[in-house]
N, C-alpha and C. Protein backbone atom coordinates (compact mmCIF):
# COMPACT_ATOMS: atom_id res chain seq x y z
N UNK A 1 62.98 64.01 22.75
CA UNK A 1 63.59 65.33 22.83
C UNK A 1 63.25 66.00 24.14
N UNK A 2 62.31 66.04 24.28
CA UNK A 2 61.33 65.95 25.89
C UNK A 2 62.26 66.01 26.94
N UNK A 3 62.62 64.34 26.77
CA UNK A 3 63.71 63.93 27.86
C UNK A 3 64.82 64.50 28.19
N UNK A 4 65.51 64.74 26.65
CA UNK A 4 66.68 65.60 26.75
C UNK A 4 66.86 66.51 27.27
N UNK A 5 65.98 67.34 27.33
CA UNK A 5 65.84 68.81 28.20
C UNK A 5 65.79 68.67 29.65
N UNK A 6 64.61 67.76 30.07
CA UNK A 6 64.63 67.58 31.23
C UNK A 6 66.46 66.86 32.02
N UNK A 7 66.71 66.13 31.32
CA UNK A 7 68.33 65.38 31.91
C UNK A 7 68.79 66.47 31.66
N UNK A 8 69.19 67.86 30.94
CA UNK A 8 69.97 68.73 30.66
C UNK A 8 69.82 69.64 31.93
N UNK A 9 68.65 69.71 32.40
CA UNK A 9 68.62 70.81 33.25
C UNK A 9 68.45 70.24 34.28
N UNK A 10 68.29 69.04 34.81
CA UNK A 10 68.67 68.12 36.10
C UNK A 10 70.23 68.51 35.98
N UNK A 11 71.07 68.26 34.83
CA UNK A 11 72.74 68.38 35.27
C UNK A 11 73.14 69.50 35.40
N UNK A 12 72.43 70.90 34.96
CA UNK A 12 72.25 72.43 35.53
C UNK A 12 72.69 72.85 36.63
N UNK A 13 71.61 72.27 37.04
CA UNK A 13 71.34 72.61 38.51
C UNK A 13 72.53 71.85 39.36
N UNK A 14 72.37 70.51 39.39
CA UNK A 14 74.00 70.07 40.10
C UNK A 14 75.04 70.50 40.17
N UNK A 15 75.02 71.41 38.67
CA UNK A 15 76.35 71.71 38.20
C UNK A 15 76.38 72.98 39.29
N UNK A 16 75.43 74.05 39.69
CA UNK A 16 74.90 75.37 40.08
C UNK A 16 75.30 75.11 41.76
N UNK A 17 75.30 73.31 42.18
CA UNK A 17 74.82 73.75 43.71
C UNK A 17 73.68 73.12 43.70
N UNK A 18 72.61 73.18 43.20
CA UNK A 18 71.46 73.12 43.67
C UNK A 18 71.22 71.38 44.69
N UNK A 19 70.38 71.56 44.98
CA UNK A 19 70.16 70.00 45.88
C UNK A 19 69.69 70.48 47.26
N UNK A 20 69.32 69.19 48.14
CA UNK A 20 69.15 69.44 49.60
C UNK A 20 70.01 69.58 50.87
N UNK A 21 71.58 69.51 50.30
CA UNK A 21 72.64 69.72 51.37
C UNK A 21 72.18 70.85 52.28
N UNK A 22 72.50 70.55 53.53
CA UNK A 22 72.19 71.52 54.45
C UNK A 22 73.29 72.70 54.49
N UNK A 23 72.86 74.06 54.67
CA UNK A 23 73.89 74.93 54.65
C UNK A 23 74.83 74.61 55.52
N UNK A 24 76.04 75.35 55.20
CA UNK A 24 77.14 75.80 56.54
C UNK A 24 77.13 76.33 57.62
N UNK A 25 77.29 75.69 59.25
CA UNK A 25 77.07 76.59 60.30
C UNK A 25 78.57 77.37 60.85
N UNK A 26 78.64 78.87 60.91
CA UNK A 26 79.48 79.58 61.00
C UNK A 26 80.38 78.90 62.65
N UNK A 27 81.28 79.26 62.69
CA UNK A 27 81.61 78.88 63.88
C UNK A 27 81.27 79.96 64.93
N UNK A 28 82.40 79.20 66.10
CA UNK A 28 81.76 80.40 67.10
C UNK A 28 82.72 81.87 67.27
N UNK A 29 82.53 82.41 67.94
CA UNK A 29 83.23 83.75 68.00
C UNK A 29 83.89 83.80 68.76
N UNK A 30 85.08 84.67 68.03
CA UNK A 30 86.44 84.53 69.10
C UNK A 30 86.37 85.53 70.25
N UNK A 31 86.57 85.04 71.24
CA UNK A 31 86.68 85.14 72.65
C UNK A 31 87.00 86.77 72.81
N UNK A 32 86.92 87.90 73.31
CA UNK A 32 87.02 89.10 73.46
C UNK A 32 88.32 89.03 74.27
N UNK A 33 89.75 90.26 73.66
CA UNK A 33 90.34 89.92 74.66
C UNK A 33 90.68 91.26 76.18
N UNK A 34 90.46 90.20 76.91
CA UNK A 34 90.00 91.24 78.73
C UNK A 34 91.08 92.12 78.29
N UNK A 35 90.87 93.70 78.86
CA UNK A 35 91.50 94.60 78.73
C UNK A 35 92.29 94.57 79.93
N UNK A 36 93.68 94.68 80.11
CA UNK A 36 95.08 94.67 81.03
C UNK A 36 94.17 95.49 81.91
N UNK A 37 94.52 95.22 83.74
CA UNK A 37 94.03 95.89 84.48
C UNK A 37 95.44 96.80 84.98
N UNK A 38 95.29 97.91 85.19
CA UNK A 38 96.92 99.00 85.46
C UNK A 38 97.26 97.94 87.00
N UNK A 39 98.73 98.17 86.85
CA UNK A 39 99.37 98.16 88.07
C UNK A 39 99.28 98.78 88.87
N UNK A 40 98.88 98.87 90.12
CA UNK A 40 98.98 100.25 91.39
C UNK A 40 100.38 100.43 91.07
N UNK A 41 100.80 102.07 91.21
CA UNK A 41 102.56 101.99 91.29
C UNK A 41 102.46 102.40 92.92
N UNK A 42 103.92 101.84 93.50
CA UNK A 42 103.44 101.57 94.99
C UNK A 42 104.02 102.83 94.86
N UNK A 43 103.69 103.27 96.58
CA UNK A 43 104.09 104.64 97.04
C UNK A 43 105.42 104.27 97.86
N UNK A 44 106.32 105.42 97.02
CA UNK A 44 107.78 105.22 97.13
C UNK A 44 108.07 105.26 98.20
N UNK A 45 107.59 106.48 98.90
CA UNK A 45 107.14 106.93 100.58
C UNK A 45 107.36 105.69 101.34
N UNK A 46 106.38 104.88 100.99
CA UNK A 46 106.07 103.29 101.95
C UNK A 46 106.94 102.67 101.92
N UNK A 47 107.42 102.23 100.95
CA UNK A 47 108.51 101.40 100.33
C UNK A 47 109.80 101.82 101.16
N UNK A 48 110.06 102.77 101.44
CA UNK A 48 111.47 103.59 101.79
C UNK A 48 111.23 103.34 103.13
N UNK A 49 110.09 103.92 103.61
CA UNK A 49 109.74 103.65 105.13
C UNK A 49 110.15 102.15 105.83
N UNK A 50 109.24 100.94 104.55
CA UNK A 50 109.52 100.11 105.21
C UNK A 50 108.67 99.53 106.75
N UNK A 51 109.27 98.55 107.60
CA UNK A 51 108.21 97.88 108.39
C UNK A 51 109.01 98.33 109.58
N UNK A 52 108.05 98.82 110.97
CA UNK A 52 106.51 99.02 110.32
C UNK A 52 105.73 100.22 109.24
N UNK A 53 105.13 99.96 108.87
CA UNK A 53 104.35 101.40 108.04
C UNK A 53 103.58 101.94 108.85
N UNK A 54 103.26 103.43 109.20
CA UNK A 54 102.02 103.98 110.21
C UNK A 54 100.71 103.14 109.57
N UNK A 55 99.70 103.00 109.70
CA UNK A 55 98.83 102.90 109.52
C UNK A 55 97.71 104.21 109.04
N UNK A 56 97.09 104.49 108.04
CA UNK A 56 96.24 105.75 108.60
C UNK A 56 95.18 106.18 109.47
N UNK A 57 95.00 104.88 110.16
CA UNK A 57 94.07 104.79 110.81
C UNK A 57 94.51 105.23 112.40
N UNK A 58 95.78 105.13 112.29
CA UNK A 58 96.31 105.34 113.63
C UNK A 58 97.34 106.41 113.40
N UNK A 59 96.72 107.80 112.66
CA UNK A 59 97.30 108.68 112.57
C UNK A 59 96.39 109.44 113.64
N UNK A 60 97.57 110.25 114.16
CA UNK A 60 97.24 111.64 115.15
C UNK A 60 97.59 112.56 114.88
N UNK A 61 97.38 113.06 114.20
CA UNK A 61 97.51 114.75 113.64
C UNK A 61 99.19 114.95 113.29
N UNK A 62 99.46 116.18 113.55
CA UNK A 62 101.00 116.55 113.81
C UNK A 62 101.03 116.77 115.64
N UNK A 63 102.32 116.85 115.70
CA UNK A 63 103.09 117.70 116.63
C UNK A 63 103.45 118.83 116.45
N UNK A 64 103.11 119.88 116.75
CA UNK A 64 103.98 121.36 116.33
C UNK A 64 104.25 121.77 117.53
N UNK A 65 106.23 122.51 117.14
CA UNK A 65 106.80 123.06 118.73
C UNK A 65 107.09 123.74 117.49
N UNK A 66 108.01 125.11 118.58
CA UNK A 66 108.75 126.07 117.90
C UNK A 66 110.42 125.52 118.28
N UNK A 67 110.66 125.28 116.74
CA UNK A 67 111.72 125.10 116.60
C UNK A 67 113.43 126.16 116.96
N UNK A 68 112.84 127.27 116.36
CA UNK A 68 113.79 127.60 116.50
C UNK A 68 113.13 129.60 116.88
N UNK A 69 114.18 130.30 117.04
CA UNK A 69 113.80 131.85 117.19
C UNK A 69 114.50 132.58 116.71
N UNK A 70 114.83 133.09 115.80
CA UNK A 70 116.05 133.56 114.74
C UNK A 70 116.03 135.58 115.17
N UNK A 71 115.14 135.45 115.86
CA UNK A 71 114.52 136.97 116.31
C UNK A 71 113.91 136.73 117.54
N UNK A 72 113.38 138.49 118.10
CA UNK A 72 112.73 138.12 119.21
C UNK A 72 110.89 138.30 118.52
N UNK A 73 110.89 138.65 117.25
CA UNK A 73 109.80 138.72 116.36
C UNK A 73 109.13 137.74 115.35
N UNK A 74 110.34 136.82 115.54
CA UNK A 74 110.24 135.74 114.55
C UNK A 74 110.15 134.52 115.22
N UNK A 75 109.65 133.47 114.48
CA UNK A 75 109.71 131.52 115.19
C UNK A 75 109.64 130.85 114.14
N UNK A 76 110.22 130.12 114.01
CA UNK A 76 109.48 128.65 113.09
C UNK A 76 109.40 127.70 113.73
N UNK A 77 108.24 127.25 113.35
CA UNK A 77 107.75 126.10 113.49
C UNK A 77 108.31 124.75 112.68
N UNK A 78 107.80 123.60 113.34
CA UNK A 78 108.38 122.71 113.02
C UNK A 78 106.81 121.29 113.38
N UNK A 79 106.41 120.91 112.14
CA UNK A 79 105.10 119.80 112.92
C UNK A 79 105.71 118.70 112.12
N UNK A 80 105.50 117.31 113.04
CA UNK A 80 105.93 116.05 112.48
C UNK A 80 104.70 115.50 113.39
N UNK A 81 104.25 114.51 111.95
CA UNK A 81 102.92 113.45 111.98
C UNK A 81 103.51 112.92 113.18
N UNK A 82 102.00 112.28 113.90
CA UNK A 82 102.31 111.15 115.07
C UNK A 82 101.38 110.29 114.59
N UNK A 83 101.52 108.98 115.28
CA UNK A 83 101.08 107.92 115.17
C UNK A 83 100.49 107.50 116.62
N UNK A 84 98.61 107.58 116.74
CA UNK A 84 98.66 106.68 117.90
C UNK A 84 98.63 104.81 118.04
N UNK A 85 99.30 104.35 118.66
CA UNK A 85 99.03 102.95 118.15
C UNK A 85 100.20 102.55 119.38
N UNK A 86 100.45 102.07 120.30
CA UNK A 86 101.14 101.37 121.41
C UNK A 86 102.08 100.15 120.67
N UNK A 87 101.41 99.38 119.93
CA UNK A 87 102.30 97.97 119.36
C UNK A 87 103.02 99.08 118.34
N UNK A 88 102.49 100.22 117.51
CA UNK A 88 103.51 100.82 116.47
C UNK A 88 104.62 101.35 117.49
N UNK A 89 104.29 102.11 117.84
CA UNK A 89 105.91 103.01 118.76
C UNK A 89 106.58 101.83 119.51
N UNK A 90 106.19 100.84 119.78
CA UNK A 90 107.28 99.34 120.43
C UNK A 90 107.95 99.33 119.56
N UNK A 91 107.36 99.37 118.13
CA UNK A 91 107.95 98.35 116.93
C UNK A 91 108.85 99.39 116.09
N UNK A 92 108.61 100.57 116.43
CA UNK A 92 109.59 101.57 116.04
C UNK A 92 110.44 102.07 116.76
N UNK A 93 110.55 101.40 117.94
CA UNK A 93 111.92 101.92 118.99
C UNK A 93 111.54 102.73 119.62
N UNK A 94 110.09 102.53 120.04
CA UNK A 94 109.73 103.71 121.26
C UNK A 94 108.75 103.28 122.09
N UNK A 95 109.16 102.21 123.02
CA UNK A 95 108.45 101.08 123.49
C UNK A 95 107.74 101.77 124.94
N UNK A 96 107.65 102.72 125.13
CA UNK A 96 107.43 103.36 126.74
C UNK A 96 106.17 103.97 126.18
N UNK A 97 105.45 104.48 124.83
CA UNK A 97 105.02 105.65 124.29
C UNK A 97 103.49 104.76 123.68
N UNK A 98 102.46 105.24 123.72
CA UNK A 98 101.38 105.26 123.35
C UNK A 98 101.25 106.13 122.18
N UNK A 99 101.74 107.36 121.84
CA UNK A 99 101.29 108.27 120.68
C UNK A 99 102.88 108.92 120.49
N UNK A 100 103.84 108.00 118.84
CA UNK A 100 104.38 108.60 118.72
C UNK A 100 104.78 109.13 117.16
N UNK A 101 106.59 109.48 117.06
CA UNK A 101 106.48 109.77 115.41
C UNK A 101 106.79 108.41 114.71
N UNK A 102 106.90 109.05 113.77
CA UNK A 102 106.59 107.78 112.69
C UNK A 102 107.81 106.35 113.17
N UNK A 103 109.11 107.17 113.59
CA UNK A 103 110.65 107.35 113.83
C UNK A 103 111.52 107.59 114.34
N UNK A 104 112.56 107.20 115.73
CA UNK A 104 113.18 107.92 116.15
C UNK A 104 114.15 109.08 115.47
N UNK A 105 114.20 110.34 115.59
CA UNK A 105 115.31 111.03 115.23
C UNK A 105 116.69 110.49 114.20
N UNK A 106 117.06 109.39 114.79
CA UNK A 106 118.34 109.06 114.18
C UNK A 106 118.40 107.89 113.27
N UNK A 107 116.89 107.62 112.43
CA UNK A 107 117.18 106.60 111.73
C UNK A 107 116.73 107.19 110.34
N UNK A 108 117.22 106.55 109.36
CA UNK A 108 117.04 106.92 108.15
C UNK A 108 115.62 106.43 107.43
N UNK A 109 115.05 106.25 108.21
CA UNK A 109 113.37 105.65 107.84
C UNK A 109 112.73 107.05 107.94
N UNK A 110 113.08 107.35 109.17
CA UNK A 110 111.86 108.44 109.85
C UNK A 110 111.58 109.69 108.51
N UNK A 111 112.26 110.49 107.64
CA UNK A 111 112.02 110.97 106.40
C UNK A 111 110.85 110.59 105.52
N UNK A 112 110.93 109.08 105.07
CA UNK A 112 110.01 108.45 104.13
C UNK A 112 109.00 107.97 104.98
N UNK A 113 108.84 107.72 105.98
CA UNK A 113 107.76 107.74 107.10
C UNK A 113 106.74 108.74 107.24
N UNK A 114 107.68 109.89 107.59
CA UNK A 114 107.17 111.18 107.54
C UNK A 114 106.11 111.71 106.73
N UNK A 115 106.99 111.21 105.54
CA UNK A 115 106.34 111.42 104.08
C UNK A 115 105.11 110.73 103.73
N UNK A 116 105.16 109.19 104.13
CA UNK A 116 103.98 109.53 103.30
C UNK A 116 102.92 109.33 104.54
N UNK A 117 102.74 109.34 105.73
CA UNK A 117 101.79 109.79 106.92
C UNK A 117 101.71 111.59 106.30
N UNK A 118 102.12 111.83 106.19
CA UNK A 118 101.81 114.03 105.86
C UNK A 118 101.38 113.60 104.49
N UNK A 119 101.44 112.74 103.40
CA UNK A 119 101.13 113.54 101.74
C UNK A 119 101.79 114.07 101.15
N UNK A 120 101.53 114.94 99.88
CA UNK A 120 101.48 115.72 99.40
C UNK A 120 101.20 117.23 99.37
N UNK A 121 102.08 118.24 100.02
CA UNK A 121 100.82 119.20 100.04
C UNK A 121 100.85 120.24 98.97
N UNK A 122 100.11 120.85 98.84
CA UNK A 122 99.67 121.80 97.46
C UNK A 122 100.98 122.21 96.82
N UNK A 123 102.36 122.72 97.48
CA UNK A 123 103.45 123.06 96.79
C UNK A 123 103.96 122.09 96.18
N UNK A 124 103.47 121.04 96.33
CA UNK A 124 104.02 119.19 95.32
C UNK A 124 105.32 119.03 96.64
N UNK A 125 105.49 119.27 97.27
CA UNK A 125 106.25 119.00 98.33
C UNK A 125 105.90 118.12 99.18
N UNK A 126 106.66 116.80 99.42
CA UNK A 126 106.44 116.00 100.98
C UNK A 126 105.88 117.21 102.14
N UNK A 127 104.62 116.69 102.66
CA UNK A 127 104.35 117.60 103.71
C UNK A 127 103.35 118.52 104.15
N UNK A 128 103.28 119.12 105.13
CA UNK A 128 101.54 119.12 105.44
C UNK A 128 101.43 120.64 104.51
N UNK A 129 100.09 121.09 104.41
CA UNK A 129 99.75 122.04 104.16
C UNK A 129 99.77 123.21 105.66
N UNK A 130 100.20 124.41 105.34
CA UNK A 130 99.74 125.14 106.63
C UNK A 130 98.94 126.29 106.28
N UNK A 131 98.37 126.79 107.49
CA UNK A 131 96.90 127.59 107.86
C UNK A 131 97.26 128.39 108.80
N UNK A 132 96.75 129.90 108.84
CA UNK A 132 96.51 130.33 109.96
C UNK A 132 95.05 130.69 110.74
N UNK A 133 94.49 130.38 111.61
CA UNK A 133 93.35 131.06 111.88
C UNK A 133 93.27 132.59 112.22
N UNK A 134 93.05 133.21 111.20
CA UNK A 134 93.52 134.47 111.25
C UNK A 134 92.78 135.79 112.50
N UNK A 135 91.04 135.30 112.32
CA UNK A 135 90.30 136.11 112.83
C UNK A 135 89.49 134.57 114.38
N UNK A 136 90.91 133.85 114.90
CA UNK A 136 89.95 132.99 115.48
C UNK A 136 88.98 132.48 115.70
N UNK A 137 88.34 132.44 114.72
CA UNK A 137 87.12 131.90 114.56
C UNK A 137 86.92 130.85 113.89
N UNK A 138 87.49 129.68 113.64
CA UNK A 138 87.62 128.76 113.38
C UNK A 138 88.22 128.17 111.57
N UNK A 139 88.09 129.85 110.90
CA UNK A 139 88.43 129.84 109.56
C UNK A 139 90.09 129.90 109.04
N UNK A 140 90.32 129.26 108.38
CA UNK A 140 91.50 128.55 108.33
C UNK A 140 92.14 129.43 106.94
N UNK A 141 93.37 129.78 106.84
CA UNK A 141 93.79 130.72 105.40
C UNK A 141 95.09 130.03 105.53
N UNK A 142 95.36 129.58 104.46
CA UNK A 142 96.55 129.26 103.97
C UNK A 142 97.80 129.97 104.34
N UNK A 143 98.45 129.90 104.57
CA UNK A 143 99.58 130.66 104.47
C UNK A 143 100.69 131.16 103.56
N UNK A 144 100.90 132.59 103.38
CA UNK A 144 101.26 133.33 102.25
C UNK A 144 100.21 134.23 101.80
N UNK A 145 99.28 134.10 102.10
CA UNK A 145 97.93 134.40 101.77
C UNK A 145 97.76 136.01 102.23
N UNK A 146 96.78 136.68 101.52
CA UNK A 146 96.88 137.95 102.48
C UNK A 146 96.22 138.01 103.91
N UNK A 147 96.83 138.82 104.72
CA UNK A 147 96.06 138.65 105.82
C UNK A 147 97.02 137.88 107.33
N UNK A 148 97.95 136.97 106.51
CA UNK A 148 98.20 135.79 107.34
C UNK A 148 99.75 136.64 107.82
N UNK A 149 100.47 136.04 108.97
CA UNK A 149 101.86 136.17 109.59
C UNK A 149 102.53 135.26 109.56
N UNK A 150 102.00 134.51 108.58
CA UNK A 150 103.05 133.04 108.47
C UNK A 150 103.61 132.95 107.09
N UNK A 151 104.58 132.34 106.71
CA UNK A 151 104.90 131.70 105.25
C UNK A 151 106.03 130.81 105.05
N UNK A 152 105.99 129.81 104.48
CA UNK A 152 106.47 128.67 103.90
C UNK A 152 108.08 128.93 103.82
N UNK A 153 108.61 127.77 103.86
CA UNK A 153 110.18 127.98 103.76
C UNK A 153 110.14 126.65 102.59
N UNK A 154 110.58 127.38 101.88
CA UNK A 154 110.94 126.13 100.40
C UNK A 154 111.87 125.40 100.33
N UNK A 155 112.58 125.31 101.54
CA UNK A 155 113.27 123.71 101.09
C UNK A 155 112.67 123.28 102.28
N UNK A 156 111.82 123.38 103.24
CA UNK A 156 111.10 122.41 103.99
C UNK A 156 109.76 122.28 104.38
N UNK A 157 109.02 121.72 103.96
CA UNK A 157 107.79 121.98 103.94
C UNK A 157 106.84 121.75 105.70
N UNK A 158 107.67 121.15 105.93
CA UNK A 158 107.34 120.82 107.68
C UNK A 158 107.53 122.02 108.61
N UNK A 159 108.93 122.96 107.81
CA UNK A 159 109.05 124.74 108.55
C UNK A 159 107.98 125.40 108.38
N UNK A 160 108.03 126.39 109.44
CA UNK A 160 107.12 127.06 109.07
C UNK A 160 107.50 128.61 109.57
N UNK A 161 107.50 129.77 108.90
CA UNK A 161 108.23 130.93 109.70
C UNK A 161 107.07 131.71 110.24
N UNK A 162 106.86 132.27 111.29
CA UNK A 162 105.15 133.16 111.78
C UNK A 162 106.53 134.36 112.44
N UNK A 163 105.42 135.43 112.09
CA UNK A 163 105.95 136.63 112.74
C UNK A 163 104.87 137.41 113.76
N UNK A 164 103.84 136.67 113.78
CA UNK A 164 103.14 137.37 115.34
C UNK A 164 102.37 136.11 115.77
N UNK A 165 102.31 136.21 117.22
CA UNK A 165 101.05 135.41 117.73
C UNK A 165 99.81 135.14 117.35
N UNK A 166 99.31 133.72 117.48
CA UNK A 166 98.15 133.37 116.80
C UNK A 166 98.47 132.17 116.92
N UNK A 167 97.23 131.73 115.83
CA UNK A 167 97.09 130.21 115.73
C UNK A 167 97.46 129.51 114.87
N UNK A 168 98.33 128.58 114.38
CA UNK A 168 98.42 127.96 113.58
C UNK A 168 98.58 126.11 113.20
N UNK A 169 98.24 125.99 112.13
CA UNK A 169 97.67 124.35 111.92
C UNK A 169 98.38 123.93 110.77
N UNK A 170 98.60 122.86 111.21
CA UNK A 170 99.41 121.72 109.91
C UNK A 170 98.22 120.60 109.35
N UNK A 171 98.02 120.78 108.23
CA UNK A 171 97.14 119.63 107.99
C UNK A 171 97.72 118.33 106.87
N UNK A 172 97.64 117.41 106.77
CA UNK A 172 98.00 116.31 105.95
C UNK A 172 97.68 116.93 104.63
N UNK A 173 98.35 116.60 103.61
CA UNK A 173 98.08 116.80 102.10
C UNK A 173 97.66 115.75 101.53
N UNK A 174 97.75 116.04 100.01
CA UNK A 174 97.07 114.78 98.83
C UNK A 174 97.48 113.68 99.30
N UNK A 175 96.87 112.24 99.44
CA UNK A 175 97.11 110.99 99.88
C UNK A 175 97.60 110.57 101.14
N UNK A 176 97.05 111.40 102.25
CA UNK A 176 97.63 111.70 103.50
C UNK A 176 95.93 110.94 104.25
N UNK A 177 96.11 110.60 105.40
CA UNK A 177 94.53 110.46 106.31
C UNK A 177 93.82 112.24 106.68
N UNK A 178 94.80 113.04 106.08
CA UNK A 178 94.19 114.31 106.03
C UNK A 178 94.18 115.14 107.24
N UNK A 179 94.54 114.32 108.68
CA UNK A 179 94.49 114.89 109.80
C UNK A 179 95.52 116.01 110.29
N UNK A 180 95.16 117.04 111.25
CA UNK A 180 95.59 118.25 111.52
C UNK A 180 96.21 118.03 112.51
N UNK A 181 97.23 119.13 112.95
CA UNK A 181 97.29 120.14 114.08
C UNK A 181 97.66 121.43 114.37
N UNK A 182 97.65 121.41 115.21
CA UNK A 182 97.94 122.80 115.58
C UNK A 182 98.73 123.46 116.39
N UNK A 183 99.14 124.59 116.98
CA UNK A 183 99.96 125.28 117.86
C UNK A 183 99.25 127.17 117.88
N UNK A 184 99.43 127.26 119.89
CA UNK A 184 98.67 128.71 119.60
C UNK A 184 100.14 129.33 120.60
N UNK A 185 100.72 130.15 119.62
CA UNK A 185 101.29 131.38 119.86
C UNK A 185 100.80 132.38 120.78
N UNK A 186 101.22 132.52 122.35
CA UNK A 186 100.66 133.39 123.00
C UNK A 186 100.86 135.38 122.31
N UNK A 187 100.84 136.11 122.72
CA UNK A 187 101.02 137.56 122.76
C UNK A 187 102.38 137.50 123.67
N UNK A 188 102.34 136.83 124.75
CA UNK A 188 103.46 137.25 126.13
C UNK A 188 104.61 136.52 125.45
N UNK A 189 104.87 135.07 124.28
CA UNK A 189 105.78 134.90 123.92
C UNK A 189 107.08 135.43 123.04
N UNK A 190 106.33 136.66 122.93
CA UNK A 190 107.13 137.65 122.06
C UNK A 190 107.65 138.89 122.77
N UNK A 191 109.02 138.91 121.78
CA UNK A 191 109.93 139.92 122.35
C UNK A 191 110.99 139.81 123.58
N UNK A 192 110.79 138.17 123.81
CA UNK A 192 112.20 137.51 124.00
C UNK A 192 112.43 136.23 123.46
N UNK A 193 114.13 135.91 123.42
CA UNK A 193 114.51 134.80 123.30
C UNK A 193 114.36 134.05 124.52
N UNK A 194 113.86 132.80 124.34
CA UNK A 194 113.81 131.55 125.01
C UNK A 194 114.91 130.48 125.46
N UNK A 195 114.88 130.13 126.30
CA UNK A 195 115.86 129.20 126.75
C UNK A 195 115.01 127.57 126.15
N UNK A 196 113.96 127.28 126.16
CA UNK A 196 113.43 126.32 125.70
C UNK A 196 112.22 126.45 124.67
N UNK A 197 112.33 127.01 123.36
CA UNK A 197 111.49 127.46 122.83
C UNK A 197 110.52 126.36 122.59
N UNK A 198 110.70 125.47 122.41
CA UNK A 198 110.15 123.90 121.90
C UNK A 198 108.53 124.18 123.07
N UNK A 199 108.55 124.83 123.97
CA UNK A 199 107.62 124.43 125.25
C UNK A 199 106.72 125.67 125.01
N UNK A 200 106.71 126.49 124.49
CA UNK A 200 106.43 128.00 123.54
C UNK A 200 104.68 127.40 123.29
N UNK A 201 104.40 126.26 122.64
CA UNK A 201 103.05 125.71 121.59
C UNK A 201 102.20 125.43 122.14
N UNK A 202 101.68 125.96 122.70
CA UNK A 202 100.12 125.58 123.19
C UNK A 202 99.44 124.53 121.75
N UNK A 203 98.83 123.36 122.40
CA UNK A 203 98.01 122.67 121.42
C UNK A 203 97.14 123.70 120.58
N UNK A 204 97.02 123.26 119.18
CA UNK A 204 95.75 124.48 118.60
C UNK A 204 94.85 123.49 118.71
């Protein structure tokens, strides 16, 4: 009877599992998956521009002349980025020139060129930001601002309208090499019209 018990609960346990089989080893773990890296979206600016592209490294500020004189009290201005770089102005049709624009005048590049050598500037507009130095002293005020004789023309951000002599500066906006210039408005240029106003700008 002894026996019986013992064979009963030997077939127990078999029945349960029991024995020396070695456990189960889990497998391995699935691989993590890499998170998508974003696309740069290109700058439309560039794209439009086309070859060659300025470089920012071989940006030179703006150019500012006085465009136009609508008064003998009034001027606007007018600044377009330059580029210094000798092989760029060859390769843009201005093969005589060491420091020029992005573009000759008459091609349909020079716009998106423009654009993206200047940025963004604060109005979300293609184009530089402008400043006046109000108290010459090297401090710079926006224009529109109180204080200032200049202000913005909204369909062009490159105009600029000033109603007295002084100093004023174009600087690159958001995603721009950030570089300036300037133009200084004498006192004696006011209170006539010009035969060549463009020659009016003293460098600022």
């Amino acid at each position: 009877m002894r026996d019986l018990t013992i064979l009963a609960l030997i077939v127990g346990l078999s029945a349960c599992g029991g024995g020396s089989s070695a456990p189960t080893q889990p497998g391995p773990a699935p691989a993590p998956t890499p998170t998508p890296v974003p696309t740069p979206t290109p700058n439309p600016y560039a794209t439009a521009c086309g070859v060659p592209l300025p470089s920012f490294d071989d940006s030179y500020g703006f150019g500012v002349k006085v465009q136009l004189e609508p008064t003998v009290n009034k001027k606007v201005l007018n600044a377009s980025p330059l580029v210094k770089n000798p092989a760029y102005c060859a390769a843009a049709g201005m093969p005589s020139r060491s420091i020029c624009n992005t573009r000759t005048e008459d091609v349909a590049q020079r716009a998106p060129c423009d654009h993206y050598l200047s940025g963004i500037a604060d109005t979300g507009l293609p184009g530089p930001n402008w400043f006046e130095d109000v108290d010459d002293n090297g401090q710079l005020v926006k224009c529109g601002e109180a204080g200032t004789h200049c202000k913005l023309k909204p369909e062009n951000q490159y105009l600029l309208d000033v109603v007295a002599p002084g100093t004023y500066v174009a600087c690159g906006g958001k995603g721009s090499p950030g570089t300036c210039g300037g133009c200084v408005l004498k006192d004696e240029t006011w209170g006539v019209i010009h035969k060549n106003p463009s020659g009016l700008c003293s460098p600022g």
